[in-house]
C-alpha atoms as a PDB file:
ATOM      1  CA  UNK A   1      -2.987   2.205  30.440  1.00  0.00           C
ATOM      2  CA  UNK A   2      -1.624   2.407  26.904  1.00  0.00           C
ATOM      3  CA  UNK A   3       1.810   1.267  27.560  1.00  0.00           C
ATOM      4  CA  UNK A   4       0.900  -1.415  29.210  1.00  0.00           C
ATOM      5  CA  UNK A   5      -1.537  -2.154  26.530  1.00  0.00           C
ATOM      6  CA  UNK A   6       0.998  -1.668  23.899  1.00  0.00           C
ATOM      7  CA  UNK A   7       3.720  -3.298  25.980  1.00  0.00           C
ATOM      8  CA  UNK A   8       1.258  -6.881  26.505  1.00  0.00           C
ATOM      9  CA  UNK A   9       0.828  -6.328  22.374  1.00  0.00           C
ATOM     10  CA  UNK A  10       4.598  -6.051  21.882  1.00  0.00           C
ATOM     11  CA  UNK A  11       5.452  -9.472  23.767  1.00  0.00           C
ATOM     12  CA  UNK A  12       2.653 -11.219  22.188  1.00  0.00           C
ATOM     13  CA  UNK A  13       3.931 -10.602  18.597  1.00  0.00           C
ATOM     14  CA  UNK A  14       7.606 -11.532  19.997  1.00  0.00           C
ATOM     15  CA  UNK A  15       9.297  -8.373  20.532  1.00  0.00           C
ATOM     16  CA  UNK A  16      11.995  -8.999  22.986  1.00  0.00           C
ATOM     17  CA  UNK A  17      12.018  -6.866  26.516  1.00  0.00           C
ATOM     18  CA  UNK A  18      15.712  -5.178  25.754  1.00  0.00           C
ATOM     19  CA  UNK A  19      13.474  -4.125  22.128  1.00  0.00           C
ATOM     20  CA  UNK A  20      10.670  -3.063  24.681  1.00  0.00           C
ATOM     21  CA  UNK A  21      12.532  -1.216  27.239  1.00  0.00           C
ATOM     22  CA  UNK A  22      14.683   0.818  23.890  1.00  0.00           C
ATOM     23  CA  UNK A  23      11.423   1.763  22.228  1.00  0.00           C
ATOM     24  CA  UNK A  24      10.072   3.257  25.383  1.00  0.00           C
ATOM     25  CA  UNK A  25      13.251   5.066  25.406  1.00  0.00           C
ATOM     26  CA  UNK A  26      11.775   7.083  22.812  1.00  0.00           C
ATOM     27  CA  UNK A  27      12.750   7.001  18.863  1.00  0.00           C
ATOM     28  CA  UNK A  28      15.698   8.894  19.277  1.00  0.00           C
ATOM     29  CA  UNK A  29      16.817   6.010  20.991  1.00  0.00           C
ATOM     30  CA  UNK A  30      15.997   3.112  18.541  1.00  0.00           C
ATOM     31  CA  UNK A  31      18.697   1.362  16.759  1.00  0.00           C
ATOM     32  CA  UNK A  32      17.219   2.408  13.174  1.00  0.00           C
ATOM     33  CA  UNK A  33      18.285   4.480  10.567  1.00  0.00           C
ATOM     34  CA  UNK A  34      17.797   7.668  10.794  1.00  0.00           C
ATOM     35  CA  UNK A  35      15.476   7.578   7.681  1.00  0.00           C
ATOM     36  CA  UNK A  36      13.532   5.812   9.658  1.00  0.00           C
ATOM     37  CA  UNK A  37      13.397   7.909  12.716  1.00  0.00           C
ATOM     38  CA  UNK A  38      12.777  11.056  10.550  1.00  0.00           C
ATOM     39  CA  UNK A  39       9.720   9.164   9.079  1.00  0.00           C
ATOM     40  CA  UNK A  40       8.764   8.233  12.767  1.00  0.00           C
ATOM     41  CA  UNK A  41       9.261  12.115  14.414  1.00  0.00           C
ATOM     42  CA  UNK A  42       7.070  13.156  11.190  1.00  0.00           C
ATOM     43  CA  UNK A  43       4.168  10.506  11.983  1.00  0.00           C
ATOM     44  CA  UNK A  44       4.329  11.429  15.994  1.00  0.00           C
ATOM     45  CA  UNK A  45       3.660  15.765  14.330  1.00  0.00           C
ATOM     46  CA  UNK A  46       0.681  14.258  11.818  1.00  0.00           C
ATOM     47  CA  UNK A  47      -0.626  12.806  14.841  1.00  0.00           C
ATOM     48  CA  UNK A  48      -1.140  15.814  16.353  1.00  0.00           C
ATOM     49  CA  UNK A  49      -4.301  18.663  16.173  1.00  0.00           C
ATOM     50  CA  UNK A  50      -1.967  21.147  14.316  1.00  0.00           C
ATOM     51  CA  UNK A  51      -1.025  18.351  11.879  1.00  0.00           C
ATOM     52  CA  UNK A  52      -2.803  21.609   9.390  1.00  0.00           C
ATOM     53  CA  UNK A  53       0.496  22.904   9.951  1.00  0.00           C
ATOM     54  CA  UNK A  54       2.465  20.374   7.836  1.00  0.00           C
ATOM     55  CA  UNK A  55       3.663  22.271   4.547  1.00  0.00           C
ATOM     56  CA  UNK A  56       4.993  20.596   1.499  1.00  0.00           C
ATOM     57  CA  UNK A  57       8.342  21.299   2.582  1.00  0.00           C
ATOM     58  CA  UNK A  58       8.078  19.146   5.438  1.00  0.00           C
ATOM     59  CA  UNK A  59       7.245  16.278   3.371  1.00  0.00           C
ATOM     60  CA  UNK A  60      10.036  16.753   0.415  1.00  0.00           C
ATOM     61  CA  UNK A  61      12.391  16.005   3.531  1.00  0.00           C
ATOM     62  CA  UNK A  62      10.801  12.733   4.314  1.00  0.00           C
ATOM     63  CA  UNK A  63      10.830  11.987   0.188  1.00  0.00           C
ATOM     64  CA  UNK A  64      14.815  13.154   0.525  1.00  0.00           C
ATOM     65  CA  UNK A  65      15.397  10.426   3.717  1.00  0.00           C
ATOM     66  CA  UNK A  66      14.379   7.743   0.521  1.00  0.00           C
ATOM     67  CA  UNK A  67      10.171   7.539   0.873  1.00  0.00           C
ATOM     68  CA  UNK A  68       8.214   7.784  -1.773  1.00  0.00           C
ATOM     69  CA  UNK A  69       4.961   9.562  -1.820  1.00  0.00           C
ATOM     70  CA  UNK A  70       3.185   6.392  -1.941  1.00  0.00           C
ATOM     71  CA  UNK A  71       4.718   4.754   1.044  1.00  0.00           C
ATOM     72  CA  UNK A  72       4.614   8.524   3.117  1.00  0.00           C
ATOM     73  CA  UNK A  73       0.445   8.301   2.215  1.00  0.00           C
ATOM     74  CA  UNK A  74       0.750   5.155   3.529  1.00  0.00           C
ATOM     75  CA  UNK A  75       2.219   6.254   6.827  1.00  0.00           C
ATOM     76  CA  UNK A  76      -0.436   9.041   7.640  1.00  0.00           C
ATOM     77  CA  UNK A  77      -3.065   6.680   6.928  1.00  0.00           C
ATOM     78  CA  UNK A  78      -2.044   4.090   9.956  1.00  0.00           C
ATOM     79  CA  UNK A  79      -1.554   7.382  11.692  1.00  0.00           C
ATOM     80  CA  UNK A  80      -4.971   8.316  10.861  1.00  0.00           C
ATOM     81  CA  UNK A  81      -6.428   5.140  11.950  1.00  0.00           C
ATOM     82  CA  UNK A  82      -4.857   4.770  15.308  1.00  0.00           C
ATOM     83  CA  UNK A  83      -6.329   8.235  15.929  1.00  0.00           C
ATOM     84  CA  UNK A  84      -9.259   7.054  15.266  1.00  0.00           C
ATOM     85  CA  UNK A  85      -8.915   3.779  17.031  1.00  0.00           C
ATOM     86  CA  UNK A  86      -7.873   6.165  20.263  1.00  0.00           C
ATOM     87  CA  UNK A  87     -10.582   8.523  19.898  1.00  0.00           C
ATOM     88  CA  UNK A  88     -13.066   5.204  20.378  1.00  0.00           C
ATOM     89  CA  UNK A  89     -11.211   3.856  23.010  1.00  0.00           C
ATOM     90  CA  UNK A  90     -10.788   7.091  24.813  1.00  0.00           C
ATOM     91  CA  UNK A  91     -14.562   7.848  24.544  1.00  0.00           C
ATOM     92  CA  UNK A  92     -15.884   4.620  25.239  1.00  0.00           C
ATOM     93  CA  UNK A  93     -13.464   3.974  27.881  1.00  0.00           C
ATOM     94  CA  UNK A  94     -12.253   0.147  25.968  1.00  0.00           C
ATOM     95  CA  UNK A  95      -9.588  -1.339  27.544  1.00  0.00           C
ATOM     96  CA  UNK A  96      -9.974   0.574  30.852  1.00  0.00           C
ATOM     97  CA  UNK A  97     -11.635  -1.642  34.089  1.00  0.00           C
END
């Protein structure tokens, strides 16, 4: 259900299908820098329950990739909130039929 969600999303703010079909490819993937992908792999690991396991370390390589501490806060906090989002739509079953 969530890719198709995210997929319907994706077309209705114009992403193209070739932009669709290389995201699902996985980040990895993407045409992006790799700055950008490093930021993205270290979102997809503070999404996750052992997110505890993040150490400074792991962050001063996201600040070396360019990021600032402002802008990596700013990254966990839409991670936060789409965890949260989930967690509501997971429990409530939104979206499903």
């Amino acid at each position: 259900m969530c890719a198709g969600v995210h997929k319907q999303l994706a077309r209705a703010l114009g992403v193209s299908e070739v932009e669709i079909e290389e995201i699902a490819l996985g980040i990895d993937a993407l045409s992006c820098s790799e700055a950008e992908k490093r930021l993205l792999h270290f979102c997809i690991r503070a999404s996750k329950k052992d997110n505890y396991k993040i150490m400074k370390e792991d962050i001063e390589v996201i600040k070396a990739f360019g990021y600032s501490e402002k802008e990596i806060f700013e990254a966990v906090c839409i991670v936060g909130y789409f965890n949260y989002i989930n967690t509501l739509s997971n429990t409530f079953g939104l979206g499903s039929e």
